[in-house]
PDB file of N, CA and C in Angstrom:
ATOM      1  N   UNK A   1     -13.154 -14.265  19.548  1.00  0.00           N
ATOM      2  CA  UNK A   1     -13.706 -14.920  18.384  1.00  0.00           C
ATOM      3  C   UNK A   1     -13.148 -14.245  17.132  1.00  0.00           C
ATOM      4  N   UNK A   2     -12.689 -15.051  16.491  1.00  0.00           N
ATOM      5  CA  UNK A   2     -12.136 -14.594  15.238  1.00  0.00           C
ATOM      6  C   UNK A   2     -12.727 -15.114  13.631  1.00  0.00           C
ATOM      7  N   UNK A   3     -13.214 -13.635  13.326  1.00  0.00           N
ATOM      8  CA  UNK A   3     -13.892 -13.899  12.249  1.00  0.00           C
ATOM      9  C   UNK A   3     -13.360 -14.051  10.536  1.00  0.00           C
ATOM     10  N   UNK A   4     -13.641 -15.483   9.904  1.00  0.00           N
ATOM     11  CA  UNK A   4     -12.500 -15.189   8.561  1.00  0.00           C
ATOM     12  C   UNK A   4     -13.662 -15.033   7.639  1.00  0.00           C
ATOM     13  N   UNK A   5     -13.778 -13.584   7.465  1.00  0.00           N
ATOM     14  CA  UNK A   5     -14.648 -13.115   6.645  1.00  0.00           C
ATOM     15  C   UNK A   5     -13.477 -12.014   5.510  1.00  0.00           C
ATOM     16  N   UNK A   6     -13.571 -12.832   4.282  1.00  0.00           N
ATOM     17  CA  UNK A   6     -12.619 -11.766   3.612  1.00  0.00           C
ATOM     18  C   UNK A   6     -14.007 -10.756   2.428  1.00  0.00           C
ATOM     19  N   UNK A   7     -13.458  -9.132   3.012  1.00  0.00           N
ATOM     20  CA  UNK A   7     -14.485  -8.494   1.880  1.00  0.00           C
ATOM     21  C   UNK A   7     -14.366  -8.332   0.707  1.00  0.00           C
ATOM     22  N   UNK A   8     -15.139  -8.483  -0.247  1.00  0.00           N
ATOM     23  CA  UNK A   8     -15.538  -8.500  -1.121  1.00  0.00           C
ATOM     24  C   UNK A   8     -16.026  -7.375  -1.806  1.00  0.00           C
ATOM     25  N   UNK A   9     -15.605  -6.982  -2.649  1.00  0.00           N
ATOM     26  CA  UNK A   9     -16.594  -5.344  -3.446  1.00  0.00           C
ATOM     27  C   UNK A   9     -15.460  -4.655  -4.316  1.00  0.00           C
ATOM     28  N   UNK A  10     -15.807  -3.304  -4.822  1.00  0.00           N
ATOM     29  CA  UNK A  10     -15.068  -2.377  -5.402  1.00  0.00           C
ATOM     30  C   UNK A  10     -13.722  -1.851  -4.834  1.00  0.00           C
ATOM     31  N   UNK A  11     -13.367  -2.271  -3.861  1.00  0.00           N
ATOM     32  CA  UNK A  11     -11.775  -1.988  -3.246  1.00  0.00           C
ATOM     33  C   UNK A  11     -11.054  -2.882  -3.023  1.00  0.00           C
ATOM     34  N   UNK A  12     -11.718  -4.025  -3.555  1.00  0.00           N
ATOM     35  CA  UNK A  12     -10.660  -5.486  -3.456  1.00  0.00           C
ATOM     36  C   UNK A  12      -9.424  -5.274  -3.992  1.00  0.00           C
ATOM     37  N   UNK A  13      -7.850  -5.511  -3.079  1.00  0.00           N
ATOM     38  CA  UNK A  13      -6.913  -5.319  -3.465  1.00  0.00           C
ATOM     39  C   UNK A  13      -6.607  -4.031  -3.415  1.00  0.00           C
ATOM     40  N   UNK A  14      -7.122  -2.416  -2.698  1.00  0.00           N
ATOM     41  CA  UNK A  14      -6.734  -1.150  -2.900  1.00  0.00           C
ATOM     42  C   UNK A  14      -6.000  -1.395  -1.726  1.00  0.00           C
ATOM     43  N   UNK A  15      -5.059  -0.119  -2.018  1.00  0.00           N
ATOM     44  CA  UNK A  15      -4.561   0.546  -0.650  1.00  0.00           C
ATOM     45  C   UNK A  15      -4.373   2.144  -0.550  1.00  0.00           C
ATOM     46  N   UNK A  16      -4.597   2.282   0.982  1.00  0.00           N
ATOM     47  CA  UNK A  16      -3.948   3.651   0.734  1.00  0.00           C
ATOM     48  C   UNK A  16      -2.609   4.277   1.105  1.00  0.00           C
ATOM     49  N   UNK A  17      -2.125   4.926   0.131  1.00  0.00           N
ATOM     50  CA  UNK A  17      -0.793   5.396   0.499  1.00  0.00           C
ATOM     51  C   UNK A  17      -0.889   6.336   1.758  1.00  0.00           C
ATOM     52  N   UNK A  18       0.332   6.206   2.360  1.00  0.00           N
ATOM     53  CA  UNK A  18       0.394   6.910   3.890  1.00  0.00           C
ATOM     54  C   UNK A  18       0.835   8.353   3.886  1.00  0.00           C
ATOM     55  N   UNK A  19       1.506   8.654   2.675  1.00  0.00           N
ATOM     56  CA  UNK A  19       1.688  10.101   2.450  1.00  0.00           C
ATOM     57  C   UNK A  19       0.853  10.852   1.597  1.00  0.00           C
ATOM     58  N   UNK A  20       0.160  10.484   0.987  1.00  0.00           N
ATOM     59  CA  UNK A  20      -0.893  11.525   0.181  1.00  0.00           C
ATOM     60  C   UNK A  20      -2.304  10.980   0.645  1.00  0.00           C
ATOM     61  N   UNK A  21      -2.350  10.102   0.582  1.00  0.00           N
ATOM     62  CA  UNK A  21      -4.212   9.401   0.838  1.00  0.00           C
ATOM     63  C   UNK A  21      -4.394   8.874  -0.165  1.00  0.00           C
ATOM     64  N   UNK A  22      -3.802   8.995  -1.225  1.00  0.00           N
ATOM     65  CA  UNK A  22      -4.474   8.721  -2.669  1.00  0.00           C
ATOM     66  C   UNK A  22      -4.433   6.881  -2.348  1.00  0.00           C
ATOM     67  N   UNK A  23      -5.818   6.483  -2.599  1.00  0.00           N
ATOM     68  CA  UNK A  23      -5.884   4.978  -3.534  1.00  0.00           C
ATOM     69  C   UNK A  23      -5.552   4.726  -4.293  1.00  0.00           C
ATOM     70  N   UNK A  24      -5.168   3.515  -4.295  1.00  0.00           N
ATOM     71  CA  UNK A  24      -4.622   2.798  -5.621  1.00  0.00           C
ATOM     72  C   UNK A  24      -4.084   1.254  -5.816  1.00  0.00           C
ATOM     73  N   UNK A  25      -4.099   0.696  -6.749  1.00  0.00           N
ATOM     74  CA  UNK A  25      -4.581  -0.981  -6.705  1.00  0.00           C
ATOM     75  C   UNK A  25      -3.028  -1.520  -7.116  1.00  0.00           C
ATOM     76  N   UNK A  26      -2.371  -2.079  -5.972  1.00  0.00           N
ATOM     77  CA  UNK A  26      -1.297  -3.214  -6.912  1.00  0.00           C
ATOM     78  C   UNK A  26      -1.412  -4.052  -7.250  1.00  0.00           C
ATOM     79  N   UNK A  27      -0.147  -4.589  -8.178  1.00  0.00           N
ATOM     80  CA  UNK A  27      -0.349  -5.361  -8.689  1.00  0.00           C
ATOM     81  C   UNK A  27      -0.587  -6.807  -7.653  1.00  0.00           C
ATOM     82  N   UNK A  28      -2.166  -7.965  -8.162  1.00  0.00           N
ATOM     83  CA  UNK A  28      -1.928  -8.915  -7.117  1.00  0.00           C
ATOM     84  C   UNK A  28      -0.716  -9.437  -6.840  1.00  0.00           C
ATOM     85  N   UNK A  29      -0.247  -9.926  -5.486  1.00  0.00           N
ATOM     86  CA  UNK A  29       0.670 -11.073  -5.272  1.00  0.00           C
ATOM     87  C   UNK A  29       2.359 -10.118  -5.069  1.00  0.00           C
ATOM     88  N   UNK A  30       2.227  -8.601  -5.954  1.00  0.00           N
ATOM     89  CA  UNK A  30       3.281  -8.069  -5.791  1.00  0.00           C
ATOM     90  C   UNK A  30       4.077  -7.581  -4.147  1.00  0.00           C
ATOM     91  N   UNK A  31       5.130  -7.529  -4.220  1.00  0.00           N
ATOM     92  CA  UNK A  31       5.558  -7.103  -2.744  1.00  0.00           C
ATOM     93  C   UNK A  31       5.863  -5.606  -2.683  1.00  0.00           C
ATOM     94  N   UNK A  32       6.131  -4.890  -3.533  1.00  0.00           N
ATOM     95  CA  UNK A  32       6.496  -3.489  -3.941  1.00  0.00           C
ATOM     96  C   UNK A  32       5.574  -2.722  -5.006  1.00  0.00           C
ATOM     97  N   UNK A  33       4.903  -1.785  -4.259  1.00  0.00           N
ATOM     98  CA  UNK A  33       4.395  -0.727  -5.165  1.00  0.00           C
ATOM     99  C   UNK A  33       4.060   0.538  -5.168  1.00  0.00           C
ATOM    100  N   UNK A  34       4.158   1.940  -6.095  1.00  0.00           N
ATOM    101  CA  UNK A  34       4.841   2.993  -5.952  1.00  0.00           C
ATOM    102  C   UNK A  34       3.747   3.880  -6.135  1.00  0.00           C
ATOM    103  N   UNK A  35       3.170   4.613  -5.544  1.00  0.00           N
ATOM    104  CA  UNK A  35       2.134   5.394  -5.911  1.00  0.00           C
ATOM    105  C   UNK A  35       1.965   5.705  -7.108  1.00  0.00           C
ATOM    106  N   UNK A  36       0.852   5.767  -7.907  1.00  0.00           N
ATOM    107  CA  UNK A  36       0.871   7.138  -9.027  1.00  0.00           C
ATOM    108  C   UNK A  36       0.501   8.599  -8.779  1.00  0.00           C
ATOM    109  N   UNK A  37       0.460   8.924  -7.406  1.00  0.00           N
ATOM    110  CA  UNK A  37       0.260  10.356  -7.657  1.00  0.00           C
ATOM    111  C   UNK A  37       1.981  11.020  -6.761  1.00  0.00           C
ATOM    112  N   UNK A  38       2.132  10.401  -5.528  1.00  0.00           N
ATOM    113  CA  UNK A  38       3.268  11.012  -5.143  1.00  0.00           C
ATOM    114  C   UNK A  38       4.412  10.393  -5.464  1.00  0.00           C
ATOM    115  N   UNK A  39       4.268   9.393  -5.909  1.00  0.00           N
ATOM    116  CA  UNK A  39       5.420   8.141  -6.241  1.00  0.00           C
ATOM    117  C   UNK A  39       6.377   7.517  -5.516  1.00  0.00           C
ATOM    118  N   UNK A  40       5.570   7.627  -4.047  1.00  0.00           N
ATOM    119  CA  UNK A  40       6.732   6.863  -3.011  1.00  0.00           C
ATOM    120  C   UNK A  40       6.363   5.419  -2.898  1.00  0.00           C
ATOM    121  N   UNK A  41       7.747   4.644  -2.883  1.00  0.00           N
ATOM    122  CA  UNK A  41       7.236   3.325  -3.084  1.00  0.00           C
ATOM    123  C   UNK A  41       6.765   2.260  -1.742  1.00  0.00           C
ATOM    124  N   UNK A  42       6.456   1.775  -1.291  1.00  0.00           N
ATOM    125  CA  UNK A  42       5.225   0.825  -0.543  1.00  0.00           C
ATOM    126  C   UNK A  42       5.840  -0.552  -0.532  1.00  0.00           C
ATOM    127  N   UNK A  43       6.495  -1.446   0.485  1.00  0.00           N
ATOM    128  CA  UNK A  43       6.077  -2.464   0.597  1.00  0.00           C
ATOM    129  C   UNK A  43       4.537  -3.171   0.910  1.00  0.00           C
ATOM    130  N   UNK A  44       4.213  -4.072   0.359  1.00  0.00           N
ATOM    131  CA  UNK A  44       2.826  -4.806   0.460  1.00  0.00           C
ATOM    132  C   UNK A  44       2.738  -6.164   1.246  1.00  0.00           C
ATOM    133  N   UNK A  45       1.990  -6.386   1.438  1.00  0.00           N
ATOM    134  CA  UNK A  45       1.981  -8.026   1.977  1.00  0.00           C
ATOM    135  C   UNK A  45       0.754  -7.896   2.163  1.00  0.00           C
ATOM    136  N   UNK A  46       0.071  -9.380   1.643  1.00  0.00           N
ATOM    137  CA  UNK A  46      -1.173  -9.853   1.480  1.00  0.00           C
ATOM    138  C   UNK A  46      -1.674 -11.181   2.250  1.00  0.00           C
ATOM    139  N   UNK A  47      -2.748 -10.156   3.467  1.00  0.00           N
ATOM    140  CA  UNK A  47      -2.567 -11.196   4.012  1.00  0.00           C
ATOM    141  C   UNK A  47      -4.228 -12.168   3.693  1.00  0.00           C
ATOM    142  N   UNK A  48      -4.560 -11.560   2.759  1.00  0.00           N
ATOM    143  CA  UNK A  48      -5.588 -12.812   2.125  1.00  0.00           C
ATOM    144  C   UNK A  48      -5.337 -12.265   0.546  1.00  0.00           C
ATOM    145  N   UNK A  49      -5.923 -13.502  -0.318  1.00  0.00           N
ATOM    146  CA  UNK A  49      -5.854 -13.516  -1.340  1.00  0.00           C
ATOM    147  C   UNK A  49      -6.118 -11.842  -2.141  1.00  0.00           C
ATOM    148  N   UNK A  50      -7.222 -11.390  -1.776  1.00  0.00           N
ATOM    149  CA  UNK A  50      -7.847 -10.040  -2.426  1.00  0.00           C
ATOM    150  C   UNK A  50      -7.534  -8.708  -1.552  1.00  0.00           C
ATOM    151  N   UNK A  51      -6.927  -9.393  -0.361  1.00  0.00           N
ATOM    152  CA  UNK A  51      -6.717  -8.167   0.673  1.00  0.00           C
ATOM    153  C   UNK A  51      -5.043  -7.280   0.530  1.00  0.00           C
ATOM    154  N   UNK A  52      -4.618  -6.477  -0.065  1.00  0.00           N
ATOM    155  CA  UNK A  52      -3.703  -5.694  -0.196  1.00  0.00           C
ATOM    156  C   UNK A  52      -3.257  -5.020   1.876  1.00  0.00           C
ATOM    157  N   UNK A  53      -2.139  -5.119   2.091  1.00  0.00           N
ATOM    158  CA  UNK A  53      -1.928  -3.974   2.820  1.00  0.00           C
ATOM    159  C   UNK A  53      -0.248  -3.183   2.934  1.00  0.00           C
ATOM    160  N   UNK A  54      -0.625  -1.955   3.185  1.00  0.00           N
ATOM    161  CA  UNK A  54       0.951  -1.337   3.447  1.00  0.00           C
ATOM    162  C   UNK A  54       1.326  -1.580   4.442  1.00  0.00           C
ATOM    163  N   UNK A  55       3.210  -2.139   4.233  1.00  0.00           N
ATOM    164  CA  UNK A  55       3.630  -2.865   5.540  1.00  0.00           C
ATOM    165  C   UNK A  55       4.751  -1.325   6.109  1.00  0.00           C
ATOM    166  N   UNK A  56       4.991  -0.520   4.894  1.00  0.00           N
ATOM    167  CA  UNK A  56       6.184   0.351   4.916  1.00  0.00           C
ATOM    168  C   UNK A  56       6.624   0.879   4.063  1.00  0.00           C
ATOM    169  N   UNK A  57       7.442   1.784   4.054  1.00  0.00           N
ATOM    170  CA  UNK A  57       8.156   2.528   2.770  1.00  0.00           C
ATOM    171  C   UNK A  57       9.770   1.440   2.408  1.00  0.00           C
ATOM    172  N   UNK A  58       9.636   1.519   1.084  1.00  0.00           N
ATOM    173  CA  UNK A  58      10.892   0.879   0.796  1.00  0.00           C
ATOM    174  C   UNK A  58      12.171   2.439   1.095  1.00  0.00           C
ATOM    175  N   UNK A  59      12.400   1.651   2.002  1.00  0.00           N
ATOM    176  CA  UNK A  59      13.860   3.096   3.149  1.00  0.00           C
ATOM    177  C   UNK A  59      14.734   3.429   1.449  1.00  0.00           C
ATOM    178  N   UNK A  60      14.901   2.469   1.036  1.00  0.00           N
ATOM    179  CA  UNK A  60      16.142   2.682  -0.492  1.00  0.00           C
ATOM    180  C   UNK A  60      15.571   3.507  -1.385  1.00  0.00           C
ATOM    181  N   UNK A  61      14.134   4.083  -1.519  1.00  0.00           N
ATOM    182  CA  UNK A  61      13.683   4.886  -2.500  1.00  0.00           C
ATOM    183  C   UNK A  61      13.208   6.405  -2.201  1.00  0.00           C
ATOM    184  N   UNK A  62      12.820   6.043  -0.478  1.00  0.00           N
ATOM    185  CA  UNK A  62      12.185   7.246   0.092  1.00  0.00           C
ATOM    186  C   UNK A  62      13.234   8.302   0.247  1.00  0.00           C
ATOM    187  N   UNK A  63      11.608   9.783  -0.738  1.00  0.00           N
ATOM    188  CA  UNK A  63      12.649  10.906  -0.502  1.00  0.00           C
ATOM    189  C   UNK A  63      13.041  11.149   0.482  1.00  0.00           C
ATOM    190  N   UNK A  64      14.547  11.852   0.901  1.00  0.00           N
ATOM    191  CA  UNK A  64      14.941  12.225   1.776  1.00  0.00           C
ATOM    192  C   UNK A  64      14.294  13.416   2.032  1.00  0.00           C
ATOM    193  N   UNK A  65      13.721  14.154   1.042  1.00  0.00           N
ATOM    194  CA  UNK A  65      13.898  15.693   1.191  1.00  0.00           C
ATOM    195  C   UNK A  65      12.465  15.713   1.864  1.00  0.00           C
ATOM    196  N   UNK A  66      11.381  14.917   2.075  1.00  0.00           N
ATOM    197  CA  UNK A  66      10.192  14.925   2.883  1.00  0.00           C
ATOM    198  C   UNK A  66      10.177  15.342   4.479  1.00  0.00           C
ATOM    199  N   UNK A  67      11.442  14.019   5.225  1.00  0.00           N
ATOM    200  CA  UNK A  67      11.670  14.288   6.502  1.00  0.00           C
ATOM    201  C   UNK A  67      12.721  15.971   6.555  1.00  0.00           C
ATOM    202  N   UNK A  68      12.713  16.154   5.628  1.00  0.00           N
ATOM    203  CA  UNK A  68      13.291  17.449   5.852  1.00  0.00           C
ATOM    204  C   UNK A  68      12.536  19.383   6.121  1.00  0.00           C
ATOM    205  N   UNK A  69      10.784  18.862   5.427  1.00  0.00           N
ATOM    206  CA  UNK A  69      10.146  19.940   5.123  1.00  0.00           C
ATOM    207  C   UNK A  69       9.359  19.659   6.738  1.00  0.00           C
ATOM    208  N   UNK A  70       9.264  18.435   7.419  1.00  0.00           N
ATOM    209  CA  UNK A  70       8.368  18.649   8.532  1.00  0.00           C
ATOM    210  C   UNK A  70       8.786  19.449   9.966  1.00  0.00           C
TER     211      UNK A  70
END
């Protein structure tokens, strides 16, 4: 059973970035967006109107020097 319940409240449209945790709201409808605290950039795709999610790192922006410190 599949439920189309889209939520509603104070995080409509957040996401969280996968390398720091930090939240943060793109722009609606956008496909690309870049943190403000670590500044790595995020593909998006929305798969309801208010629902934001991260699909991936845009590979063309991500530091290299990250996979290098782990």
């Amino acid at each position: 059973m599949k439920i189309n319940k889209v939520m509603e409240g104070p995080r409509d449209g957040e996401v969280r970035c996968l390398a720091c945790f930090t939240r943060f709201r793109p722009k609606q409808g956008t496909e690309e967006a870049k943190c403000p605290k670590c500044e790595i950039e995020w593909r998006i795709s929305w798969p309801y109107p208010k629902t934001a999610k991260i699909r991936g790192p845009v590979w063309e922006s991500y530091p290299k020097d990250i996979d290098e410190n782990v």
